[in-house]
N, C-alpha and C. Protein backbone atom coordinates (compact mmCIF):
# COMPACT_ATOMS: atom_id res chain seq x y z
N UNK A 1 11.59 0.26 7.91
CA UNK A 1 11.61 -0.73 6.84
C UNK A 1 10.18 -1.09 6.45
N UNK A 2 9.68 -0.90 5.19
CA UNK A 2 8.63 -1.95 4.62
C UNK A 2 8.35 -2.81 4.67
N UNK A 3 6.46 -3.47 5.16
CA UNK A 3 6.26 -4.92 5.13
C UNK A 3 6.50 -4.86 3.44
N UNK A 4 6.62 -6.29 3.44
CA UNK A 4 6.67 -7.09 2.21
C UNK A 4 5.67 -8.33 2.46
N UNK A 5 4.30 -8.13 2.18
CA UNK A 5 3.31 -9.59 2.62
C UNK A 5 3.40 -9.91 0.99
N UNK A 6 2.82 -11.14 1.14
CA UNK A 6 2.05 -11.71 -0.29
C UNK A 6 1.05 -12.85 0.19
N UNK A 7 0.05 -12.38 -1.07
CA UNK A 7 -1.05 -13.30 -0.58
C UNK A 7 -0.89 -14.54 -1.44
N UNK A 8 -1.33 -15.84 -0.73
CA UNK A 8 -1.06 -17.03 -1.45
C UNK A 8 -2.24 -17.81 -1.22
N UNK A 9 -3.76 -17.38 -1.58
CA UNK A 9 -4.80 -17.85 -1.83
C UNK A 9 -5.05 -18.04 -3.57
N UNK A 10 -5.50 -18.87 -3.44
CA UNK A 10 -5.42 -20.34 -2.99
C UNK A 10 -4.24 -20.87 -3.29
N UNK A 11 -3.48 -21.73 -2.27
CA UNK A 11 -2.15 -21.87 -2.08
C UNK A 11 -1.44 -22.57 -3.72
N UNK A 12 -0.22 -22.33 -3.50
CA UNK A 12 0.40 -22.49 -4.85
C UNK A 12 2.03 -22.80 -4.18
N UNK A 13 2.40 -23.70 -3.97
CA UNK A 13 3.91 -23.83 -3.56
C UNK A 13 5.01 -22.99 -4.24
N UNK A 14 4.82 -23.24 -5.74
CA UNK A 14 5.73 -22.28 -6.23
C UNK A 14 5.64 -20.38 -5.91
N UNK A 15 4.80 -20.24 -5.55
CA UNK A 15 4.72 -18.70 -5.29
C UNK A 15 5.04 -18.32 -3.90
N UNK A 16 4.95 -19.55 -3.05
CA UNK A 16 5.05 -19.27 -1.90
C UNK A 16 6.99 -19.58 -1.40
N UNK A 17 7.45 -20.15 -2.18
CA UNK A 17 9.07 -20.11 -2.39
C UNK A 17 8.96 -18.95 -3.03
N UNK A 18 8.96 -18.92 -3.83
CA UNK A 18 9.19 -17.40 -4.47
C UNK A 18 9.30 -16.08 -3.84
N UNK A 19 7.93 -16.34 -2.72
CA UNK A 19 8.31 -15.01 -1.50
C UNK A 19 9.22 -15.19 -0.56
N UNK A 20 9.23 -16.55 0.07
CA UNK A 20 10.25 -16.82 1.01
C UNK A 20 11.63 -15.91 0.53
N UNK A 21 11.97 -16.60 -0.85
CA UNK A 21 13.38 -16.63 -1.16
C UNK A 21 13.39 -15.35 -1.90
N UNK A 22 12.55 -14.42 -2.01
CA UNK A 22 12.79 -13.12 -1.60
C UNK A 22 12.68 -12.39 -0.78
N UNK A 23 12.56 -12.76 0.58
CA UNK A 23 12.62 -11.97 1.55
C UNK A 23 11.44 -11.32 1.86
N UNK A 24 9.98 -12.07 1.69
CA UNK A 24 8.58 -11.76 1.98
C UNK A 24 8.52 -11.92 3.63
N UNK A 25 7.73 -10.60 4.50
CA UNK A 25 7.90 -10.39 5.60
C UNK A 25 6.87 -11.76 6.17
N UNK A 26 5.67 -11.61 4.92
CA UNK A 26 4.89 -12.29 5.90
C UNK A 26 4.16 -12.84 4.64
N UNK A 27 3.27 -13.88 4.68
CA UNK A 27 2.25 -14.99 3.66
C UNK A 27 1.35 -14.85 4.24
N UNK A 28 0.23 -14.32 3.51
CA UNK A 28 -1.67 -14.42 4.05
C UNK A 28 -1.73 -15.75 3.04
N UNK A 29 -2.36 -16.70 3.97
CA UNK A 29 -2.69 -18.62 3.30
C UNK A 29 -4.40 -18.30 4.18
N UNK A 30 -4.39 -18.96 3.26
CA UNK A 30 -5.50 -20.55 3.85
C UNK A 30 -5.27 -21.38 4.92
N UNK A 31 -3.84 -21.93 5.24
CA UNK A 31 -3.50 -22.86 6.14
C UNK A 31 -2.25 -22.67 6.23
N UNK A 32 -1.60 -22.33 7.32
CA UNK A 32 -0.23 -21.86 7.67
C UNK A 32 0.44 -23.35 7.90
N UNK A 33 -0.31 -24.26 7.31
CA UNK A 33 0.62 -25.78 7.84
C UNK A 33 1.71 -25.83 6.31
N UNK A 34 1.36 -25.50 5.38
CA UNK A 34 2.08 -24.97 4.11
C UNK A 34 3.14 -24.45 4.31
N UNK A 35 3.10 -23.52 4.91
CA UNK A 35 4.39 -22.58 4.71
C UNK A 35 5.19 -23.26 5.80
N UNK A 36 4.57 -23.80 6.44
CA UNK A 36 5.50 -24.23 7.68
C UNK A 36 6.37 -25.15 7.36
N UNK A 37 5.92 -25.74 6.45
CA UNK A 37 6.96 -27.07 5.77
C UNK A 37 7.83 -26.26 5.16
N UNK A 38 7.85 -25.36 4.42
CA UNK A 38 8.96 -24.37 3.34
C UNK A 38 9.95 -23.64 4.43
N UNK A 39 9.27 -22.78 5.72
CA UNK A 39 10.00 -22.39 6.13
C UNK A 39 10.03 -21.32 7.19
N UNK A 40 10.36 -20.71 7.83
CA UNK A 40 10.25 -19.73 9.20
C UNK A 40 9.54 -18.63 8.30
N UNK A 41 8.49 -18.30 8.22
CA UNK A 41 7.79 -16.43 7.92
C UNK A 41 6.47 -16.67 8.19
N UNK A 42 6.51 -15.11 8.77
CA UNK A 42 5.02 -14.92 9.33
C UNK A 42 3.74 -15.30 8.67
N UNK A 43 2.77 -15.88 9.01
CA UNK A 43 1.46 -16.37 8.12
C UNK A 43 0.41 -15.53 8.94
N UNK A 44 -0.38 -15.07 7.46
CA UNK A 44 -1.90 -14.78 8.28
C UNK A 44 -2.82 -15.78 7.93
N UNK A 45 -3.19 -16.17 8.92
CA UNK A 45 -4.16 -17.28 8.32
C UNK A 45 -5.00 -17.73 9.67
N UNK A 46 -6.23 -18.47 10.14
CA UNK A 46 -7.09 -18.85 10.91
C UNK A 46 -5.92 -19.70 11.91
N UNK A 47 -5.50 -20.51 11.41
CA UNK A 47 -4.23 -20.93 11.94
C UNK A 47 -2.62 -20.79 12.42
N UNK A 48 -2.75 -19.64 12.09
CA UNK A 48 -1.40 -18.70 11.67
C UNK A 48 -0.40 -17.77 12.60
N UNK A 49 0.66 -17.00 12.40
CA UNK A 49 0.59 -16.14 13.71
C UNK A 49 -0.14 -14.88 13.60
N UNK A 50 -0.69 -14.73 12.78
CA UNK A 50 -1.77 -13.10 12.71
C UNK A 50 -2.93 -14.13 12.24
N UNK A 51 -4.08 -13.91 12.95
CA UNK A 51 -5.21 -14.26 12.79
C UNK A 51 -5.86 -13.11 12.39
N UNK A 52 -7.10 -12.53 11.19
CA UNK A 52 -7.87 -12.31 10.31
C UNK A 52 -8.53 -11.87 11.39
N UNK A 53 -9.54 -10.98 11.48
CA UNK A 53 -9.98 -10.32 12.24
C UNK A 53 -9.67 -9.77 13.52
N UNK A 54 -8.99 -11.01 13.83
CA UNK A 54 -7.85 -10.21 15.39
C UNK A 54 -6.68 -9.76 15.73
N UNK A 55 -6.07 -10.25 14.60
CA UNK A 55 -4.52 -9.47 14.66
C UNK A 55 -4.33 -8.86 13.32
N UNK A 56 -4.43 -9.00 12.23
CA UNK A 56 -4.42 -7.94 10.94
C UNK A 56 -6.18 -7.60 10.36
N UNK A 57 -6.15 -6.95 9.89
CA UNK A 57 -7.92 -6.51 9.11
C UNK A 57 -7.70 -6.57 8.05
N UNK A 58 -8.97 -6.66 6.96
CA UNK A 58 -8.97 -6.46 5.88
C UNK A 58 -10.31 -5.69 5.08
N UNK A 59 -10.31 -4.48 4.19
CA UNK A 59 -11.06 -4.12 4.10
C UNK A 59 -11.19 -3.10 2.48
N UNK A 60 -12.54 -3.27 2.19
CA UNK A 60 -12.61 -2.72 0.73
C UNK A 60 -12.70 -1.29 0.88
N UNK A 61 -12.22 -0.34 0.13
CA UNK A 61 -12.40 1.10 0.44
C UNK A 61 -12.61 1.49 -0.80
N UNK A 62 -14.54 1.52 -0.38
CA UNK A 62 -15.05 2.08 -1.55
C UNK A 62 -16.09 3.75 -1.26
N UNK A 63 -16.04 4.37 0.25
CA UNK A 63 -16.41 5.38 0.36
C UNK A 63 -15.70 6.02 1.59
N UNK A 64 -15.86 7.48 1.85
CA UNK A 64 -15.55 7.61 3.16
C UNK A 64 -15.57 6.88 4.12
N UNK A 65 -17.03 6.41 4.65
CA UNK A 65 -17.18 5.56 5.66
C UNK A 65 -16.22 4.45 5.67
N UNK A 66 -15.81 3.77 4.57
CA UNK A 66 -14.87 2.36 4.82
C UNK A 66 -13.31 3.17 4.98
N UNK A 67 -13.14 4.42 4.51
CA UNK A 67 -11.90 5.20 4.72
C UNK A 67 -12.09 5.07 6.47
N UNK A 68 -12.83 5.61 7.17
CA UNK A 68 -13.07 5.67 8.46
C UNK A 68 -13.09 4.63 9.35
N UNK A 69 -13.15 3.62 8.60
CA UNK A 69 -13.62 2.34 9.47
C UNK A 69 -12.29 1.65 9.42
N UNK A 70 -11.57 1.86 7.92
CA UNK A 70 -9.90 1.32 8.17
C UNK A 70 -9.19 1.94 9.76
N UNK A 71 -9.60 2.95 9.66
CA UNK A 71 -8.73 4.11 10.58
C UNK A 71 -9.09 3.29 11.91
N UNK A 72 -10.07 3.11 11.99
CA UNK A 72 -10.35 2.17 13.39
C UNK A 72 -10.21 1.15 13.75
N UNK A 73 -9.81 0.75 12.68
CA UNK A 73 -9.42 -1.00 12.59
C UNK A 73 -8.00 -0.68 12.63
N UNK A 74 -7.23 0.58 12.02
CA UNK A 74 -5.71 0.23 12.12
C UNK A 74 -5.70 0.88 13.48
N UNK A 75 -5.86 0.80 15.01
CA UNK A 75 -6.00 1.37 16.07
C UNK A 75 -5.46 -0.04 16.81
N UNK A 76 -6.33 -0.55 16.05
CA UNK A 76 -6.41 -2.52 16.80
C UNK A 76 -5.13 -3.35 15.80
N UNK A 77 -4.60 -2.95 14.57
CA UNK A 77 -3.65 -3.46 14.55
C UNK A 77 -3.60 -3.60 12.46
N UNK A 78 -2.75 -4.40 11.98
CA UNK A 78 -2.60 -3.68 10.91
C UNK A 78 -3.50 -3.91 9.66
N UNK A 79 -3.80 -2.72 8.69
CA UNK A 79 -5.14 -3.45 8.21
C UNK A 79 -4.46 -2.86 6.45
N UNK A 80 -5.26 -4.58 6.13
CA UNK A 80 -4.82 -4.54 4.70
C UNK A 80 -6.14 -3.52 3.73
N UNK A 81 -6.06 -2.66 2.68
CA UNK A 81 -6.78 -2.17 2.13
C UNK A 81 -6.84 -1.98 0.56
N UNK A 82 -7.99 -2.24 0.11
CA UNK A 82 -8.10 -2.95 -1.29
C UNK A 82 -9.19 -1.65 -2.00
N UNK A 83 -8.91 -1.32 -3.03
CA UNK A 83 -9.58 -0.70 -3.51
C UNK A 83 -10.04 -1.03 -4.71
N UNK A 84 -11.62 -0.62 -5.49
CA UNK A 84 -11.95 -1.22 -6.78
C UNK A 84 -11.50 -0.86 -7.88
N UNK A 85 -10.84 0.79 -8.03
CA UNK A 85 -10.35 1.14 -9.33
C UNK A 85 -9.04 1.81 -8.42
N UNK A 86 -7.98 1.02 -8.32
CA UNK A 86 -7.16 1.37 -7.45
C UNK A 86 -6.73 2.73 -8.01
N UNK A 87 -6.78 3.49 -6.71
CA UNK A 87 -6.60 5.31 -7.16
C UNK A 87 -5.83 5.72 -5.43
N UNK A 88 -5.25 6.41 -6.34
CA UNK A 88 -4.20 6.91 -4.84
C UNK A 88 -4.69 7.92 -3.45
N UNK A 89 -5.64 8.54 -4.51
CA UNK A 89 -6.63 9.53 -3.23
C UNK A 89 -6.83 8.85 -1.81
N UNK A 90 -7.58 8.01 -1.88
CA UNK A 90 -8.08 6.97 -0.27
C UNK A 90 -6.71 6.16 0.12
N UNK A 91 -5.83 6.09 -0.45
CA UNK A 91 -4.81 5.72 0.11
C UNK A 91 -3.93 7.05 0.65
N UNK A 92 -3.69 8.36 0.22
CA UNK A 92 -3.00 9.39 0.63
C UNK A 92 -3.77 9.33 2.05
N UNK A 93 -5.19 9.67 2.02
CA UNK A 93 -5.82 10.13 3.10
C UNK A 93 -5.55 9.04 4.43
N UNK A 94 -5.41 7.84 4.15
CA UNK A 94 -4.99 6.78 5.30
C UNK A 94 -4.00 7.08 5.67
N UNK A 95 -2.64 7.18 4.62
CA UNK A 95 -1.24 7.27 5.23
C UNK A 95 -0.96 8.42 5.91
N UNK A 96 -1.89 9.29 6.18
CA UNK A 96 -1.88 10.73 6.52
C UNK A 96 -2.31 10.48 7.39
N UNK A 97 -3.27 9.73 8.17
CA UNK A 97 -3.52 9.47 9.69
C UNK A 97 -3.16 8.32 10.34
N UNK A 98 -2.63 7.41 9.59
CA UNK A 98 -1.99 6.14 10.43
C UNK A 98 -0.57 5.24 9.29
N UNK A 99 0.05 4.39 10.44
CA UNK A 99 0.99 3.83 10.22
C UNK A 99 1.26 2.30 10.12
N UNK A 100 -0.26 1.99 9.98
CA UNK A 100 0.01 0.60 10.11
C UNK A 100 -1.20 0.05 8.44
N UNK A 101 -1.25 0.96 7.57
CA UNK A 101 -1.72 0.60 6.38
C UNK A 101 -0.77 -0.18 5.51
N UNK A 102 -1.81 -1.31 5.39
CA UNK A 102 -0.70 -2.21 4.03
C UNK A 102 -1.96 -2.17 3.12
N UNK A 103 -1.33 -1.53 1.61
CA UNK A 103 -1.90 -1.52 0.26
C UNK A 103 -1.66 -2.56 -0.31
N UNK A 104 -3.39 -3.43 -0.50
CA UNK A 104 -3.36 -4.56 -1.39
C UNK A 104 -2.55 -4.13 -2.86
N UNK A 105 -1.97 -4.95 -3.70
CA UNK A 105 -0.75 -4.22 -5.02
C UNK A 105 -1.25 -5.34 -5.77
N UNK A 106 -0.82 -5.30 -6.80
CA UNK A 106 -0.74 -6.46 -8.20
C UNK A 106 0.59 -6.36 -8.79
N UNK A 107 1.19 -5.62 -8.44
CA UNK A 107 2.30 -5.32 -9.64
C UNK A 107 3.53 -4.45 -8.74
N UNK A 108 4.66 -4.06 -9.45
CA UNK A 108 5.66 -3.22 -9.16
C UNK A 108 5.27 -1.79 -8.46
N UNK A 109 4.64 -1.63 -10.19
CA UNK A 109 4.23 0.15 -10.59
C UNK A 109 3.20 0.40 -9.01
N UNK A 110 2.19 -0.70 -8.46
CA UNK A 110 1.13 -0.32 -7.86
C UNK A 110 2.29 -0.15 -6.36
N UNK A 111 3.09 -0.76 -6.54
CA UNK A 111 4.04 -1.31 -5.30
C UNK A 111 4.66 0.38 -4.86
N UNK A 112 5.16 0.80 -5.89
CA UNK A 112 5.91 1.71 -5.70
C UNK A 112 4.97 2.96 -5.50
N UNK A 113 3.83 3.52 -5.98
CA UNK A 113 2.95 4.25 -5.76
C UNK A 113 2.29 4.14 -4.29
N UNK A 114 2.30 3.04 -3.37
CA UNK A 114 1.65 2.63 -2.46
C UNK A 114 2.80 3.39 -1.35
N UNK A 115 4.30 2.64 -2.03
CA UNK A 115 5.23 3.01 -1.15
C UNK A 115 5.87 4.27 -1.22
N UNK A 116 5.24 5.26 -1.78
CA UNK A 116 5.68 6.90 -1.72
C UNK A 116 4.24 7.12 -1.38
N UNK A 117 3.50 6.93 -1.28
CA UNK A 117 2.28 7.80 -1.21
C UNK A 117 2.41 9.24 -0.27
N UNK A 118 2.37 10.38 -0.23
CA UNK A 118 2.78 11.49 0.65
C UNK A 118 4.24 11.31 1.46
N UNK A 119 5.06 11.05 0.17
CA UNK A 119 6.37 10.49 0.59
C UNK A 119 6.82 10.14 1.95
N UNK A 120 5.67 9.30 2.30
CA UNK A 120 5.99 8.64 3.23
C UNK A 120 5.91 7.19 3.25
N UNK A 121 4.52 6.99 2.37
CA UNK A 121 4.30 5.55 1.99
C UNK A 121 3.16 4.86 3.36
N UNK A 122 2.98 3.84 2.65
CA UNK A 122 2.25 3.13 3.04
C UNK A 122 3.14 2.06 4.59
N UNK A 123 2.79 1.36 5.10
CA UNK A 123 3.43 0.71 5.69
C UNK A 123 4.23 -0.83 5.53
N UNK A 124 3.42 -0.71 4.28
CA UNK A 124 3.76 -1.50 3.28
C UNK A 124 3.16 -2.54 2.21
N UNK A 125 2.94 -3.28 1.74
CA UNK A 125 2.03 -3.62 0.43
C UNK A 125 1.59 -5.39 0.99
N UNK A 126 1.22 -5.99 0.11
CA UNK A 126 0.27 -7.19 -0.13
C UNK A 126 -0.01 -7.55 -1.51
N UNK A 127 0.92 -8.00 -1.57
CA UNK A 127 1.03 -8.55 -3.40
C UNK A 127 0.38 -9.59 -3.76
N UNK A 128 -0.63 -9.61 -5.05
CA UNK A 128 -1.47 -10.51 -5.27
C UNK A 128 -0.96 -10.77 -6.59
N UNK A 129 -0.41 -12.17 -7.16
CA UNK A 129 -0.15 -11.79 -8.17
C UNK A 129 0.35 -13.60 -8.65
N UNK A 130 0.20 -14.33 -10.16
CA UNK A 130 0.17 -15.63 -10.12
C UNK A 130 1.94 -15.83 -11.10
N UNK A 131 2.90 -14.77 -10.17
CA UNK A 131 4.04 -15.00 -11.15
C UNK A 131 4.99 -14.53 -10.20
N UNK A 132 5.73 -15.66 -10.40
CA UNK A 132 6.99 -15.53 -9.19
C UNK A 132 8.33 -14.47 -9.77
N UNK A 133 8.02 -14.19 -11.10
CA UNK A 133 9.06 -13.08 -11.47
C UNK A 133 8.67 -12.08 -10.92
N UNK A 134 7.20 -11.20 -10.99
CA UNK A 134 6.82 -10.32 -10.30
C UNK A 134 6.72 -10.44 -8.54
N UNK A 135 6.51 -11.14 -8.42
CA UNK A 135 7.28 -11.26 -7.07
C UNK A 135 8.46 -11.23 -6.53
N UNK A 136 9.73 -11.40 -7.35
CA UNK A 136 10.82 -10.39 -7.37
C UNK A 136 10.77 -9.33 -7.64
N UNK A 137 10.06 -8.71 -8.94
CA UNK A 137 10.23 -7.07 -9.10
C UNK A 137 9.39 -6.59 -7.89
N UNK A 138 8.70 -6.95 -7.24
CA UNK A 138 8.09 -6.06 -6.11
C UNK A 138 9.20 -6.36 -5.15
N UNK A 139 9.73 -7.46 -4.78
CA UNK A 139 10.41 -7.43 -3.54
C UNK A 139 11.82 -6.53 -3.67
N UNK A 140 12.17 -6.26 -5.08
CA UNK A 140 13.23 -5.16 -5.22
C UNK A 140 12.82 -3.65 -4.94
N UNK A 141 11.48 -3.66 -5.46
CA UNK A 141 10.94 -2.53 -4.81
C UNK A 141 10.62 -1.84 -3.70
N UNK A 142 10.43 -3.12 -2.76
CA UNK A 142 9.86 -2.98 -1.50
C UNK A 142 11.71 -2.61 -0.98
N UNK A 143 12.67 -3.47 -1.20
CA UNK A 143 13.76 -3.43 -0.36
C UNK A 143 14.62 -1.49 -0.81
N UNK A 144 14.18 -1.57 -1.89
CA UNK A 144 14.21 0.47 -2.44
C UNK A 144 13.61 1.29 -1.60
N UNK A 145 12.80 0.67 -1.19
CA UNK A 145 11.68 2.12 -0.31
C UNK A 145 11.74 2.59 0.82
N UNK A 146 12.95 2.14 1.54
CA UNK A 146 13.18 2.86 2.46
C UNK A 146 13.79 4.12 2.49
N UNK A 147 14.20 4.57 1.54
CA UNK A 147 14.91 6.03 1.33
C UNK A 147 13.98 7.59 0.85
N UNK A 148 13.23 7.76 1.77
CA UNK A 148 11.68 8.58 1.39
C UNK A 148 12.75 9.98 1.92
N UNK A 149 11.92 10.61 1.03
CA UNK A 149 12.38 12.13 1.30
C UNK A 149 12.08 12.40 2.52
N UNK A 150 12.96 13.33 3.36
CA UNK A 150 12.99 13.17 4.46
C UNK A 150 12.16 14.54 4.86
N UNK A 151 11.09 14.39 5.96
CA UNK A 151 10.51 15.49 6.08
C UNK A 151 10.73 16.60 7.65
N UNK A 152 10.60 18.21 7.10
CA UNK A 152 10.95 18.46 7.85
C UNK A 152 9.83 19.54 8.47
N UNK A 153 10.34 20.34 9.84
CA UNK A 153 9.68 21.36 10.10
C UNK A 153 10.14 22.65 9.78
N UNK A 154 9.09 23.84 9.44
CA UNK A 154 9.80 25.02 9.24
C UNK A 154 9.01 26.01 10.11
N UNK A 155 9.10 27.24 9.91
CA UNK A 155 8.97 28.60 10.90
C UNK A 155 8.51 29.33 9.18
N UNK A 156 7.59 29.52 9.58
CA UNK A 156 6.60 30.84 8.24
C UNK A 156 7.33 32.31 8.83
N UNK A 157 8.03 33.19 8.20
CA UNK A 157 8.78 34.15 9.09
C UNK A 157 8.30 35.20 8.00
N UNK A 158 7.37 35.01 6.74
CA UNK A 158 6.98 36.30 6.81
C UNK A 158 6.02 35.80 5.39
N UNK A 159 5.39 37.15 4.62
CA UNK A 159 4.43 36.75 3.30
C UNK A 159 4.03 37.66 3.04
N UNK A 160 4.88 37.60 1.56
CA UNK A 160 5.17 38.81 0.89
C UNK A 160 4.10 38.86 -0.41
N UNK A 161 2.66 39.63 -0.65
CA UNK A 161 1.90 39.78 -1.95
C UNK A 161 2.90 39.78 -3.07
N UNK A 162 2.49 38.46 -4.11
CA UNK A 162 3.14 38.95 -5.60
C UNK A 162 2.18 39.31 -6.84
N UNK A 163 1.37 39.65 -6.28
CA UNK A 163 0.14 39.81 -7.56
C UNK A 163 -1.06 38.42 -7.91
N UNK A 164 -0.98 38.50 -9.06
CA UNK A 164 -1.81 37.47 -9.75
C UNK A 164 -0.75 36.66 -10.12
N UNK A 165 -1.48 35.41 -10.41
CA UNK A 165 -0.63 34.44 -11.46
C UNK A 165 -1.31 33.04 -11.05
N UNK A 166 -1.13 32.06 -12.31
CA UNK A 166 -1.85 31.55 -12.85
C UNK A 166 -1.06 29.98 -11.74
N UNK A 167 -1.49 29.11 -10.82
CA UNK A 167 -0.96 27.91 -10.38
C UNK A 167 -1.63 26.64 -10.58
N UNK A 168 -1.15 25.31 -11.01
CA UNK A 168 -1.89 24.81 -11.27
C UNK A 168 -0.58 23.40 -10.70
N UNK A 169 -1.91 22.35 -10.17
CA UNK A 169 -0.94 21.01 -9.98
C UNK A 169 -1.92 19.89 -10.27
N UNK A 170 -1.92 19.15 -11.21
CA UNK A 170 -2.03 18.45 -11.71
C UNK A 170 -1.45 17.03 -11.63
N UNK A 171 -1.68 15.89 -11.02
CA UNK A 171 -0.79 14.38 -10.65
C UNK A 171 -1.47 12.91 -11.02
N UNK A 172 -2.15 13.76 -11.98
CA UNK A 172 -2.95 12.69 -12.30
C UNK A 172 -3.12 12.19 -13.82
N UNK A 173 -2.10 13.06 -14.50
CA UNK A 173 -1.66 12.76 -15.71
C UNK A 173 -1.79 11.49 -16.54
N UNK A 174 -0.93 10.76 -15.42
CA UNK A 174 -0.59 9.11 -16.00
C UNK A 174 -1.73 7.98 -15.50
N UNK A 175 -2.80 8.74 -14.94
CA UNK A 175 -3.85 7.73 -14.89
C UNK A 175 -4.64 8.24 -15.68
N UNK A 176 -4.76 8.99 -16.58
CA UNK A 176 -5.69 9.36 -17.52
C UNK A 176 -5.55 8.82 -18.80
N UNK A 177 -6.87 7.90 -19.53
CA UNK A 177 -7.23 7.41 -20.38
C UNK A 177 -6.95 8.42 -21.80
N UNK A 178 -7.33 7.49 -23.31
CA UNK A 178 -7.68 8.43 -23.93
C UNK A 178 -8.93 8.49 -24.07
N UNK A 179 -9.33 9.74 -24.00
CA UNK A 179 -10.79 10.14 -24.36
C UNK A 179 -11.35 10.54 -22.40
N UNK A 180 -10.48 10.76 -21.64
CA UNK A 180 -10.69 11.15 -20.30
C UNK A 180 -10.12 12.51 -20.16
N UNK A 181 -10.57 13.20 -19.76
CA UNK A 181 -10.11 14.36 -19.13
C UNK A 181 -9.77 15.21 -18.02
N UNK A 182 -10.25 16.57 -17.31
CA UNK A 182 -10.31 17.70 -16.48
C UNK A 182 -11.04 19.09 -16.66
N UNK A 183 -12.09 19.09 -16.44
CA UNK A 183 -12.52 20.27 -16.52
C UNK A 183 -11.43 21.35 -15.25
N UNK A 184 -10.88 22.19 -15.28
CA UNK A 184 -9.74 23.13 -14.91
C UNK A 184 -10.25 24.35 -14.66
N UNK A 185 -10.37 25.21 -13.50
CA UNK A 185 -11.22 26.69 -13.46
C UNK A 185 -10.31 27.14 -12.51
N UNK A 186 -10.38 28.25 -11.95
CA UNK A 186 -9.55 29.07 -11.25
C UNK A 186 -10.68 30.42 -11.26
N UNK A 187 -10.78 30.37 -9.49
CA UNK A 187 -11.75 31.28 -9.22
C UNK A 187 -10.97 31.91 -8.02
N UNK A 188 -9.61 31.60 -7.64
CA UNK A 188 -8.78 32.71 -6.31
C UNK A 188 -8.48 33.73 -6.96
């Protein structure tokens, strides 16, 4: 099953019902004395039951090195990761070596991209966002994502030459601007 966090800096009561009463796993606050009045769910906060540097991480991934440094931080436990032009690359490469990545999100669309990433997904998201409707459309999303294509093992039993021919994969379609492109070559 998918976390479902949301962040509620700087606190806002109405957003923080809003996650409750959708079924938000956990609230990153300022002060977990907030939520405590609303209701039983996990808080990260200085005060909280996941404390910020010692029980969840948080971290910007803006080169390899911070790709590397998540990886070591999710060793010690689960680490939230934020990127500046959110792009799926540094997130594939995390979910491909660990299981305890939660993708900072804004939205549905970012929700659902986080949660297939190498159809496996993320471990689950961290919604930042100042609207308690979208905080339902993610939490419908999040409660969807458990049904990932299921992966399997196979046996290579043989490989057969077919000539030439032209392959091309391309997934990056729908993040492309107008007036952005691909330079495209083929040298196998």
């Amino acid at each position: 099953m998918k976390q479902f966090w949301v962040d509620i800096r700087p606190w806002r009561k109405n957003l923080a019902t809003a996650a409750i009463e959708s079924g938000a796993d956990t609230l990153v606050v300022d002060d977990a004395e907030h939520v405590r009045e609303l209701g039983r769910v996990t808080t990260v906060a200085e005060n909280g039951d996941l404390v910020p540097g010692k029980d969840v991480f948080e971290i910007e991934i803006v080169d390899k090195a911070t790709e590397e440094e998540a990886l070591r931080l999710a060793a010690r436990g689960p680490v939230i990761v934020r990127t500046r032009d959110w792009t799926v690359i540094p997130l594939e490469n995390l979910v491909a070596q660990s299981s305890r990545i939660i993708a900072a999100v804004t939205n549905a669309d970012e929700a659902t991209l986080a949660l297939t990433a190498l159809e496996r997904g993320t471990a689950g998201i961290l919604l930042s966002t100042d609207d308690p409707a979208e905080i339902r459309r993610v939490a419908e999303t999040v409660a969807g994502a458990g049904a990932a294509v299921p992966l399997t093992t196979f046996e290579v039993t043989r490989i057969v030459p077919v000539g030439m021919g032209d392959r091309v994969c391309v997934d990056t379609c729908s993040l492309l601007t107008d007036g952005e492109g691909m330079l495209v070559g083929n040298t196998s």
